[in-house]
Protein backbone atom coordinates (compact mmCIF):
# COMPACT_ATOMS: atom_id res chain seq x y z
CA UNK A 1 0.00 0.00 0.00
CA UNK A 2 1.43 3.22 -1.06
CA UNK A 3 0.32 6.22 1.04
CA UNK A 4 2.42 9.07 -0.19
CA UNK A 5 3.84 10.81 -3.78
CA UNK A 6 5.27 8.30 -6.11
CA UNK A 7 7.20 10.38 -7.98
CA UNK A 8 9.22 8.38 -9.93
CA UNK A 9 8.16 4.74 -10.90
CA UNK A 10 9.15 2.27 -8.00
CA UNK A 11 9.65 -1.59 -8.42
CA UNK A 12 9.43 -4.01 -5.39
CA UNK A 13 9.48 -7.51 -5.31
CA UNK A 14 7.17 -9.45 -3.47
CA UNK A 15 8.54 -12.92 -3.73
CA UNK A 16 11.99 -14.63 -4.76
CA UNK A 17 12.65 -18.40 -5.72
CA UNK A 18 14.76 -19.70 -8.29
CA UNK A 19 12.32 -21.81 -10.54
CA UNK A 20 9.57 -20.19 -9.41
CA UNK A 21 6.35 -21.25 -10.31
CA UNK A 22 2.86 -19.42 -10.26
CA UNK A 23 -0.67 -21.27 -9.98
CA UNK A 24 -1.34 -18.86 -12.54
CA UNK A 25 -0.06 -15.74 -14.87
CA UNK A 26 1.06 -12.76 -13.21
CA UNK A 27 -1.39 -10.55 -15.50
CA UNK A 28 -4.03 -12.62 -13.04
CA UNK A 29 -3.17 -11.36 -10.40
CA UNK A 30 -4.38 -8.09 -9.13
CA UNK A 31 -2.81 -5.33 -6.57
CA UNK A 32 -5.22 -3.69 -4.53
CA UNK A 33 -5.65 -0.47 -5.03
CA UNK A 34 -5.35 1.39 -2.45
CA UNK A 35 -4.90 4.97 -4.31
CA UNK A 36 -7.16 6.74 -7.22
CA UNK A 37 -3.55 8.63 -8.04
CA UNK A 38 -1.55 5.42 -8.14
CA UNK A 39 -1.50 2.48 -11.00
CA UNK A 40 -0.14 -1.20 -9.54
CA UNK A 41 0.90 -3.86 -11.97
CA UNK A 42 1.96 -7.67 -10.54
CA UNK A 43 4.52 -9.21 -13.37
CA UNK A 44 7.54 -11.23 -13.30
CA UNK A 45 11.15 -10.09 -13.94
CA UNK A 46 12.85 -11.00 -16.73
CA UNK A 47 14.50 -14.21 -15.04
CA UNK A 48 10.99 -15.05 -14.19
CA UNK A 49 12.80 -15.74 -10.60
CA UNK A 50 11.00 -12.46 -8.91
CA UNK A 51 7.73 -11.61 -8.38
CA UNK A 52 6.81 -7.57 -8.42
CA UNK A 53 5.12 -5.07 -7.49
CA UNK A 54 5.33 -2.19 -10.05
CA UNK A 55 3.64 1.02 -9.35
CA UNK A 56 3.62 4.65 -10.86
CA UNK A 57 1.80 7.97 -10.35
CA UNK A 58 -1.13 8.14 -12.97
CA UNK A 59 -1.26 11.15 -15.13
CA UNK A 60 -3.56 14.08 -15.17
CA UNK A 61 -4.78 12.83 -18.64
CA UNK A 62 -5.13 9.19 -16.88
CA UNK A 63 -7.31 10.74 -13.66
CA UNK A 64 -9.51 12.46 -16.66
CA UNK A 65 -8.70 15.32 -14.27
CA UNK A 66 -10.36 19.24 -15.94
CA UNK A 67 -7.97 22.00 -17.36
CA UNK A 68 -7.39 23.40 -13.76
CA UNK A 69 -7.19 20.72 -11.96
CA UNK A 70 -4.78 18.92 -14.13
CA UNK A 71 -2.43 21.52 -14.39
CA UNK A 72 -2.63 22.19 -10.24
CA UNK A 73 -2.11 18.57 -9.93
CA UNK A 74 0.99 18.31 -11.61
CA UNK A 75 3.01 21.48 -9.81
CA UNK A 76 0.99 20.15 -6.75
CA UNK A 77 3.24 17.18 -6.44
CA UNK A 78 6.84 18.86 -5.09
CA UNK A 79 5.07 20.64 -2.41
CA UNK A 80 3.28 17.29 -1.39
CA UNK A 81 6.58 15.46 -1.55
CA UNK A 82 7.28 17.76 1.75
CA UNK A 83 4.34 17.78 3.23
CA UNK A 84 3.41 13.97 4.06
CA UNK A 85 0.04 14.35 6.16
CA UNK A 86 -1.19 16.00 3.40
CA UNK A 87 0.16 13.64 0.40
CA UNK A 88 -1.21 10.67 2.83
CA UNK A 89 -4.86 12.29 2.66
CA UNK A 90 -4.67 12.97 -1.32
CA UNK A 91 -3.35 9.45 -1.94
CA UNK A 92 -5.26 7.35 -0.04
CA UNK A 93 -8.74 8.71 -1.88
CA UNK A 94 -9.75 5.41 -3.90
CA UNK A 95 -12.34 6.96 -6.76
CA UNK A 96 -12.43 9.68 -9.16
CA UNK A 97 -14.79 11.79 -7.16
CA UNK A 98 -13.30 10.99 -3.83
CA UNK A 99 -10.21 12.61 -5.43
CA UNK A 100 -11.46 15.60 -7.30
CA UNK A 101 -13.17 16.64 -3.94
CA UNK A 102 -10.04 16.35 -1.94
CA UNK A 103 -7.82 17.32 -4.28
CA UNK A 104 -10.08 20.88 -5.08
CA UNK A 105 -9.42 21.83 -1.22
CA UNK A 106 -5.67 22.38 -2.51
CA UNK A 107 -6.26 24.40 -5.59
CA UNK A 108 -6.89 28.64 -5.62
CA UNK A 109 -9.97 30.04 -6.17
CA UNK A 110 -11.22 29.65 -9.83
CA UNK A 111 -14.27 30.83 -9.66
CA UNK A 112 -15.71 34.58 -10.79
CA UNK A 113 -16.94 35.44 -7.18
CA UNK A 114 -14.59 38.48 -7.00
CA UNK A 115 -15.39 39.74 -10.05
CA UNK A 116 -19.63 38.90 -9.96
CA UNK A 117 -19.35 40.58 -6.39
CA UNK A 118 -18.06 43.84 -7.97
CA UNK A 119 -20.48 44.08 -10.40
CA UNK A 120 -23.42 43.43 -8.18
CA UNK A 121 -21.78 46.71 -6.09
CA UNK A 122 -21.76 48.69 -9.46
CA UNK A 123 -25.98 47.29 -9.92
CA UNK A 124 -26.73 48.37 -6.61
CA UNK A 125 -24.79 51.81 -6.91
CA UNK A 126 -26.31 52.46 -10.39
CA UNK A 127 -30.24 51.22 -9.43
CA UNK A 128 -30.09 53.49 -6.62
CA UNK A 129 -28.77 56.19 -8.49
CA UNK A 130 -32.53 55.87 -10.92
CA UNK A 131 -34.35 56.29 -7.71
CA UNK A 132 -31.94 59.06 -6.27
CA UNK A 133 -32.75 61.14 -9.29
CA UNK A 134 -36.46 61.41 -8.60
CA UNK A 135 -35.63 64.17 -6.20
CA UNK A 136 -38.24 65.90 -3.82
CA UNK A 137 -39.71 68.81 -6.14
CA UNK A 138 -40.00 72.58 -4.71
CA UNK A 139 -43.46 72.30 -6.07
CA UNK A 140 -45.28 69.19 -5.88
CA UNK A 141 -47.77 70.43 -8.31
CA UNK A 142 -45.70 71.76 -11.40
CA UNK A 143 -44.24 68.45 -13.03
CA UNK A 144 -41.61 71.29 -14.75
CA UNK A 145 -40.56 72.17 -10.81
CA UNK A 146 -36.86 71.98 -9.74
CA UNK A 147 -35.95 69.63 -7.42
CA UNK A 148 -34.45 70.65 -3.99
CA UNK A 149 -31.49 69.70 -2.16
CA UNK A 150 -31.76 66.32 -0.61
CA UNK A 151 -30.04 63.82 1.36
CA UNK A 152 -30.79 59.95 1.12
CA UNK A 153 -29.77 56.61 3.31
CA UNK A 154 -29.64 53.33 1.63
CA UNK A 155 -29.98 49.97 3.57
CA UNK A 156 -28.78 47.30 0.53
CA UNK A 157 -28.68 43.36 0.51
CA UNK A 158 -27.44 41.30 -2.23
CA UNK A 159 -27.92 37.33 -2.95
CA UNK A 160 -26.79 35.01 -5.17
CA UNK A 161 -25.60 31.67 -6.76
CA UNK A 162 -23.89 30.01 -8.99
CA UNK A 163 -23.93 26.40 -10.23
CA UNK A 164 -20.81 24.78 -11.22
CA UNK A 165 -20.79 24.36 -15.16
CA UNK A 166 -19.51 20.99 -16.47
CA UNK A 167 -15.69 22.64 -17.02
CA UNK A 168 -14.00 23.24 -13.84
CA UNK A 169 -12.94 26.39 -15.17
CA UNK A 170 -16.54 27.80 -13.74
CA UNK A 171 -16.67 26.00 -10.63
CA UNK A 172 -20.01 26.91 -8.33
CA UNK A 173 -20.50 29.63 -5.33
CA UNK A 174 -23.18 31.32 -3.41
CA UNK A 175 -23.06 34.45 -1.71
CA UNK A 176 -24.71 37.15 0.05
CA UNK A 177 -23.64 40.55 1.09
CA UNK A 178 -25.34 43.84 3.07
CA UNK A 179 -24.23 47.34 2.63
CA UNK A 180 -25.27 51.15 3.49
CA UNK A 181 -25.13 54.03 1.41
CA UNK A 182 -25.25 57.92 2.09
CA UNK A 183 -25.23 60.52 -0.60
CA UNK A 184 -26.27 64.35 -0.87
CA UNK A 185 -27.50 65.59 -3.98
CA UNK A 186 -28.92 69.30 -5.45
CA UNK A 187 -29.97 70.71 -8.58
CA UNK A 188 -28.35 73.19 -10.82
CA UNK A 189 -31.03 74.76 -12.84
CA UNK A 190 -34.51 72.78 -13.44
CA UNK A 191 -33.18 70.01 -15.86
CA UNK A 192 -29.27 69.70 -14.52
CA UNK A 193 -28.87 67.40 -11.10
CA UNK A 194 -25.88 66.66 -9.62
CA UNK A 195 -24.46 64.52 -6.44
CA UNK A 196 -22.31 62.36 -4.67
CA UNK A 197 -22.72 59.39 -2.71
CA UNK A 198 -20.53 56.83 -0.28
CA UNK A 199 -21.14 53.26 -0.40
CA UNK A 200 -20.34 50.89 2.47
CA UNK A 201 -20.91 46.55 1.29
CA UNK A 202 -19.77 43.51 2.80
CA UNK A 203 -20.00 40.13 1.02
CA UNK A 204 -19.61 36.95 2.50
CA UNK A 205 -18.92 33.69 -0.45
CA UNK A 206 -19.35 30.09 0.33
CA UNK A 207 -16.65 29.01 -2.56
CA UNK A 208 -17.91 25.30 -2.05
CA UNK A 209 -14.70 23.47 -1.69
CA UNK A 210 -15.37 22.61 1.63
CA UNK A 211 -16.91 23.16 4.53
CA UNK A 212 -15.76 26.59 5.66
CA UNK A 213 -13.78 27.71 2.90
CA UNK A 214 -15.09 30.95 1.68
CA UNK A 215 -14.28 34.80 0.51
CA UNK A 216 -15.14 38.25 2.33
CA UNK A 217 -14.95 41.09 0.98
CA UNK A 218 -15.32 44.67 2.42
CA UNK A 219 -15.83 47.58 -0.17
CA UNK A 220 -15.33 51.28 0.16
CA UNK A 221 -16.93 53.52 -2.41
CA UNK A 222 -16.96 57.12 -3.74
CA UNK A 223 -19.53 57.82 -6.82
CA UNK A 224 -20.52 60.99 -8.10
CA UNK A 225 -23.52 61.15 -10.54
CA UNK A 226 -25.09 63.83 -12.68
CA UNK A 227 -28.17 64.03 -14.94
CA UNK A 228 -29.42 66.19 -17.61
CA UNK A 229 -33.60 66.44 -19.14
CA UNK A 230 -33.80 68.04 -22.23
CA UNK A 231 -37.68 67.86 -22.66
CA UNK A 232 -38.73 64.20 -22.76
CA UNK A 233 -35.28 62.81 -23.56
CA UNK A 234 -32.47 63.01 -21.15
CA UNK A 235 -28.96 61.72 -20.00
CA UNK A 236 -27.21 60.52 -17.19
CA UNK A 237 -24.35 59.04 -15.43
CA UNK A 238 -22.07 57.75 -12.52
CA UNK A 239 -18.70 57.17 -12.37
CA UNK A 240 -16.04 56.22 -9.18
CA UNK A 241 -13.91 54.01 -7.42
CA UNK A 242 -13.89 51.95 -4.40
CA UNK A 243 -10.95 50.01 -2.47
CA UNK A 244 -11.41 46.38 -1.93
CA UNK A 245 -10.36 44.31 0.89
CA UNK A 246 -10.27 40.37 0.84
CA UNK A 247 -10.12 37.83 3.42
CA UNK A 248 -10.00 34.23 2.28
CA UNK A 249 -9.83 30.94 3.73
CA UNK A 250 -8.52 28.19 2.35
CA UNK A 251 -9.67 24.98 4.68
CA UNK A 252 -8.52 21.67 3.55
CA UNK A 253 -10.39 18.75 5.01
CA UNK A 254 -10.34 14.97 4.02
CA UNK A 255 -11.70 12.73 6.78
CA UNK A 256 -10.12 13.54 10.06
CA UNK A 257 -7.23 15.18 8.44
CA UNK A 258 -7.71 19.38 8.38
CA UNK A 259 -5.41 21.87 7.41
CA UNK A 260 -6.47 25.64 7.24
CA UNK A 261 -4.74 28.46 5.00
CA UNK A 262 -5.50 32.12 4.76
CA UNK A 263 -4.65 35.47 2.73
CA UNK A 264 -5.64 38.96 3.29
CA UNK A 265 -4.85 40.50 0.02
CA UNK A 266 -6.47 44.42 -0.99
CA UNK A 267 -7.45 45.65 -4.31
CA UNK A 268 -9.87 48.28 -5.95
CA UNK A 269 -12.61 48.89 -8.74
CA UNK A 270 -13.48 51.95 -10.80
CA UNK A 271 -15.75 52.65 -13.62
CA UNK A 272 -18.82 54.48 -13.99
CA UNK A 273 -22.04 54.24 -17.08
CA UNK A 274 -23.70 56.24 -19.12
CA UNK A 275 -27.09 55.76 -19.95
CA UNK A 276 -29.61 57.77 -22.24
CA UNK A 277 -33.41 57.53 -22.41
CA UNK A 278 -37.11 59.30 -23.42
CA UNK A 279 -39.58 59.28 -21.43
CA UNK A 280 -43.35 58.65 -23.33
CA UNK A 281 -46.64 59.10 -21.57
CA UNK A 282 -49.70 57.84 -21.55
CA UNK A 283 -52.35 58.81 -18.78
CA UNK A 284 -51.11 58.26 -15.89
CA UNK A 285 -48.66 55.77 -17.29
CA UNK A 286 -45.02 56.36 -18.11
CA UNK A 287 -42.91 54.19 -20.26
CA UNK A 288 -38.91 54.79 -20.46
CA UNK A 289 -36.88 53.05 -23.06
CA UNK A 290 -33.27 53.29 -22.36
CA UNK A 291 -29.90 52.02 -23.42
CA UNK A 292 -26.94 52.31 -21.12
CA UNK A 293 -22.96 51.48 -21.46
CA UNK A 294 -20.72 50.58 -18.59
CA UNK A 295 -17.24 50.04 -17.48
CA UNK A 296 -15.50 48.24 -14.67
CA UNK A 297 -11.61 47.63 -13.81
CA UNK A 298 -11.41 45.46 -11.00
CA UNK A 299 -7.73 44.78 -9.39
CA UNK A 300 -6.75 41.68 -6.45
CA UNK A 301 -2.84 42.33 -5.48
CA UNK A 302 -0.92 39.27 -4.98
CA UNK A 303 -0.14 37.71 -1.98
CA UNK A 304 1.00 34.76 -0.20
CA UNK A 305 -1.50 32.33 1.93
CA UNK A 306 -0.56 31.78 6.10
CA UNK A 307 -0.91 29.04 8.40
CA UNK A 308 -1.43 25.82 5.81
CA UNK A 309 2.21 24.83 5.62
CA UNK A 310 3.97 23.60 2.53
CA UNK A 311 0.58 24.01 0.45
CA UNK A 312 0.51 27.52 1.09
CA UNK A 313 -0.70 29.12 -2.58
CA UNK A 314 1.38 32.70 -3.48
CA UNK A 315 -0.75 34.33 -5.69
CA UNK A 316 -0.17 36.40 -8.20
CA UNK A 317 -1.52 39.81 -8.65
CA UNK A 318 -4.62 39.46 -11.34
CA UNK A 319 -7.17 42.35 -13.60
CA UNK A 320 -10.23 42.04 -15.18
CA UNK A 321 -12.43 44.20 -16.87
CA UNK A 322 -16.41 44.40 -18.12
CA UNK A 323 -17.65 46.43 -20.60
CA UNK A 324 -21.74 45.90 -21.08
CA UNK A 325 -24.31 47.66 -23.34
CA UNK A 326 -28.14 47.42 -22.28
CA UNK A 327 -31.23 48.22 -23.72
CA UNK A 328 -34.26 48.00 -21.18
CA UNK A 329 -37.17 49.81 -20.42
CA UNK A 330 -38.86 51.29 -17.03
CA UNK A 331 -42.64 51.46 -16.23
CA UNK A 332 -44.04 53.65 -13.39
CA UNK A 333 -47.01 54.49 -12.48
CA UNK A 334 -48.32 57.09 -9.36
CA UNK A 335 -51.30 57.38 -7.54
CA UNK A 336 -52.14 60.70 -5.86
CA UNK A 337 -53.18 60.35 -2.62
CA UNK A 338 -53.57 63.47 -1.29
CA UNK A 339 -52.11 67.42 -2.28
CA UNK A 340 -48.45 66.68 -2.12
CA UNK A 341 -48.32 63.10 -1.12
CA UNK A 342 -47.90 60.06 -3.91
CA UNK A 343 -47.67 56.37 -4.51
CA UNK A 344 -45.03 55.33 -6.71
CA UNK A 345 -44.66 52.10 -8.46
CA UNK A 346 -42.32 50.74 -10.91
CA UNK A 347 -41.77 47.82 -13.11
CA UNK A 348 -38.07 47.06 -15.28
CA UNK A 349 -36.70 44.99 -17.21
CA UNK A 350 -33.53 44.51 -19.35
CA UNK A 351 -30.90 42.67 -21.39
CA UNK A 352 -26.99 43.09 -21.10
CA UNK A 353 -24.41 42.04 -23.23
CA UNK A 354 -20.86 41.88 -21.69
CA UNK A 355 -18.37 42.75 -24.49
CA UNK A 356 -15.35 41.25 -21.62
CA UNK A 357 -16.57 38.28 -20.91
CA UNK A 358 -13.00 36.92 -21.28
CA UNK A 359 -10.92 34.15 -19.40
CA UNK A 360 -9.58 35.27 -16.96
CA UNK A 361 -6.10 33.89 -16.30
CA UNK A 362 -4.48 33.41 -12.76
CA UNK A 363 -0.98 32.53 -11.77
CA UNK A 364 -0.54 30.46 -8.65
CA UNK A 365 2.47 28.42 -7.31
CA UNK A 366 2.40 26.15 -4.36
CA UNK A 367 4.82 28.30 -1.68
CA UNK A 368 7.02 25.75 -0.24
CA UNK A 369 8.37 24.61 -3.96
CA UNK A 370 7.44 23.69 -7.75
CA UNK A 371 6.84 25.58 -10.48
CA UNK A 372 3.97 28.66 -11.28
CA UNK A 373 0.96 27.31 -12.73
CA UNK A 374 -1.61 29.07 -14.51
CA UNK A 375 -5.58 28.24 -13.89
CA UNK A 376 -8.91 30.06 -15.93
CA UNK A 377 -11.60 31.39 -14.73
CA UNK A 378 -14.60 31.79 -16.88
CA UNK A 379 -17.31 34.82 -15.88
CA UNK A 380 -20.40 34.12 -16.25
CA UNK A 381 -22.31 35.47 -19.67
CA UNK A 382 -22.07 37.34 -21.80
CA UNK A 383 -25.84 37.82 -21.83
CA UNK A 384 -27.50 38.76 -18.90
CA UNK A 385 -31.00 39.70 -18.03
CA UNK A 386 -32.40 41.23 -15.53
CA UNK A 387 -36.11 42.38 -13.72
CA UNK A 388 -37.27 44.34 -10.96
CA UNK A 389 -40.10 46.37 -9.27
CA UNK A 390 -40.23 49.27 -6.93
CA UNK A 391 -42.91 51.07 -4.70
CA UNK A 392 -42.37 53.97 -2.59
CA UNK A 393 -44.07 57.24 -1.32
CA UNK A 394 -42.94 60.69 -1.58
CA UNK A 395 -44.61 64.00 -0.19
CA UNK A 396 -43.06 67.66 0.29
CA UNK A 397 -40.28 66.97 2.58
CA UNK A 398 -39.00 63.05 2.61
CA UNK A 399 -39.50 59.80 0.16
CA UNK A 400 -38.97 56.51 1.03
CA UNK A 401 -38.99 53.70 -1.57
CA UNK A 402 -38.33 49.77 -1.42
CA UNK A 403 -36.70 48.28 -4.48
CA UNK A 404 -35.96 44.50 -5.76
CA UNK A 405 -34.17 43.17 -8.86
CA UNK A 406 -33.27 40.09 -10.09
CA UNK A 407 -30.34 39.11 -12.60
CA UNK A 408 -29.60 35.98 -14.86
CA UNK A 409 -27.03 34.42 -16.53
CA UNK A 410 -26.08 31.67 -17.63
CA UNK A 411 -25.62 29.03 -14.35
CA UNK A 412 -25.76 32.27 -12.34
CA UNK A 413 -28.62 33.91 -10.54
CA UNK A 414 -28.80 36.82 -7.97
CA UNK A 415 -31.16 38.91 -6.36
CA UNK A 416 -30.60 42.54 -4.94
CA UNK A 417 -32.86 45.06 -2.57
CA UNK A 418 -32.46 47.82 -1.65
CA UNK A 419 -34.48 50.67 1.10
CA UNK A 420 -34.09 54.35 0.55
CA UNK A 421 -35.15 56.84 2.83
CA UNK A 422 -34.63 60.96 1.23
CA UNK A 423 -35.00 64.14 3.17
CA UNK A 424 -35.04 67.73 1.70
CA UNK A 425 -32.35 70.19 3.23
């Protein structure tokens, strides 16, 4: 029984005797195998005096291992060559899946959870930002009233999943995050807003590998946003930047056997959209067709993992970027209850295309020795579409509105909502 790395083919023999003679052929006789990662063959020398044992590590290609697996597999195996509790755990796993699901505990994060995070802040920032621009107006009965000065609060929560696709270069997640946002905005004429807002999110990932290995990430962000109405048409924007910080853990567990590594890299995101619509009435009914471009750079530094011993991952620094056009429309609808107090409700609905829905490629290397290996990540898309309702109420001097949206694509699906409270200064 072999309980370790065979790194190089080994020979052994089992039994010596000159003349001697089997009860049958060798090819009859079958080793037990004790180890998915490890082939045994029983044969005869060449003198046919020896009986052996030959064994050898199987391939990648042999293990019918995926693209990341098989390439973290083979750079996996001078690390393990130090680190015997942990080669003992790998190589004792007897099937296929037994293996992949021990042997995923030692690989870096593949998945798009960093990046689908990000985007979900951007959603959040840029939904908010529709409802931030229907200000409180000086004069709740003139529709061609200026807005006045205002300051909102935001209580946000995000959701979300993702099933693993058959490549193991989109591997599955779930998350869920909650956030705050504070922002102070004021008009510049009757058709010209501008304003400023600070977004506070926290997002927890389950990453699925085991037990309690997962991804937080706290986010920092500073967007400014503007608008312009030119009768029914009009144009607006937001644009900013956030820093990122990341705490992952790593936890390796296989039977009794646990082994837990951590990082604590930082990083940022910046980008902003532009989006351009007309509004067309009918009644009390108002219909807004819109299309909308966006941007996102989103950075992770590199860093090297603590605490998990020789298969401590140092991981290089990595980018990405999105770039998305949408076309969607918005429905409202407002009931009057009394003088200068309304109901609002609102209806949406939209497709995105993601023009950098690229690979992503990562560069890890196992920290205690072999060589850097590099793994893909595939985001999840391009198309995307999305729905969502609102209701609030707004009178003279504060609005408060609740909104929901959901978001699909591909094996992913998320949910965001969102409470916003506005007062007039």
């Amino acid at each position: 029984m072999f309980t370790g790395i065979i790194q190089n083919p080994q020979t052994i023999n089992l039994i010596s005797s000159n003349g001697l003679t089997l009860g049958a052929a060798p090819t009859a006789l079958v080793a037990q195998n004790t180890s998915y990662m490890n082939a045994y063959t029983v044969q005869l020398d060449p003198t046919g005096n020896n009986l052996q044992i030959a064994a050898r590590r199987r391939s990648a290609a042999e293990m019918g291992l995926g693209t990341n697996m098989s390439v973290a597999y083979e750079a996996s195996i001078p690390a393990l060559t130090l680190d015997q509790a942990t080669a003992a755990a790998i190589s004792t796993q007897t099937t296929k899946a037994q293996f992949v699901s021990a042997f995923r505990q030692l690989m870096p994060d593949t998945s798009d959870a960093w990046r689908q995070a990000a985007l979900t802040n951007q959603n959040l920032a840029l939904g908010a930002i529709r409802r931030r621009f229907q200000g409180i107006p000086k004069d709740p009965g003139d529709e061609d009233s200026s807005d006045l000065s205002s300051m909102w609060m935001q209580a946000l929560g995000t959701a979300g999943s993702a099933s693993a696709s058959a490549s193991d270069t989109q591997p599955g997640y779930s998350y869920w995050g909650v956030g705050a946002a504070i922002g102070i905005d004021t008009p510049i004429g009757k058709h010209t807003k501008i304003g400023a807002n600070i977004t506070e999110m926290y997002t927890s990932v389950d990453l699925g590998a085991s037990p309690n290995s997962f991804l937080l990430i706290y986010s920092s962000q500073l967007n400014f946003y503007a608008r312009q109405d030119i009768g029914r048409f009009y144009i607006q924007g937001i644009g900013g930047g956030g820093i990122n910080n990341y705490s992952q853990r790593r936890e390796i567990t296989i039977g009794s056997y646990k082994r837990i590594a951590t990082g604590k890299p930082n990083g940022y995101q910046a980008g902003g959209t532009v989006e351009g619509g007309v509004r067309l009435e009918g009644g009390n009914i108002a219909i807004v067709p819109y299309v909308r471009a966006g941007y996102m750079k989103l950075h992770e530094d590199g860093y090297t993992e603590k605490a998990g011993g020789p298969v401590d991952l140092v991981e290089s620094a990595k980018d990405t970027t999105s770039f998305r056009s949408t076309v969607g429309f918005d429905m409202s609808k407002n009931w009057a209850l009394y003088y200068d107090s309304n109901l609002e409700t609102d209806l949406r609905a939209s497709y995105t295309h993601d023009f950098k829905d690229n690979p992503i490629l990562m560069t890890s290397r196992f920290a205690s020795a072999g060589l850097p290996f590099n793994t893909i990540s595939m985001p999840h898309g391009p198309n995307i579409y999305s729905f969502g309702f609102g209701v609030g109420h707004k009178d003279s001097f504060s609005s408060i509105t609740i909104d929901y949206d959901a978001e699909m694509a591909g094996h992913f699906l998320g949910h965001t909502a969102a409470v916003t409270l506005r007062f007039r200064l």
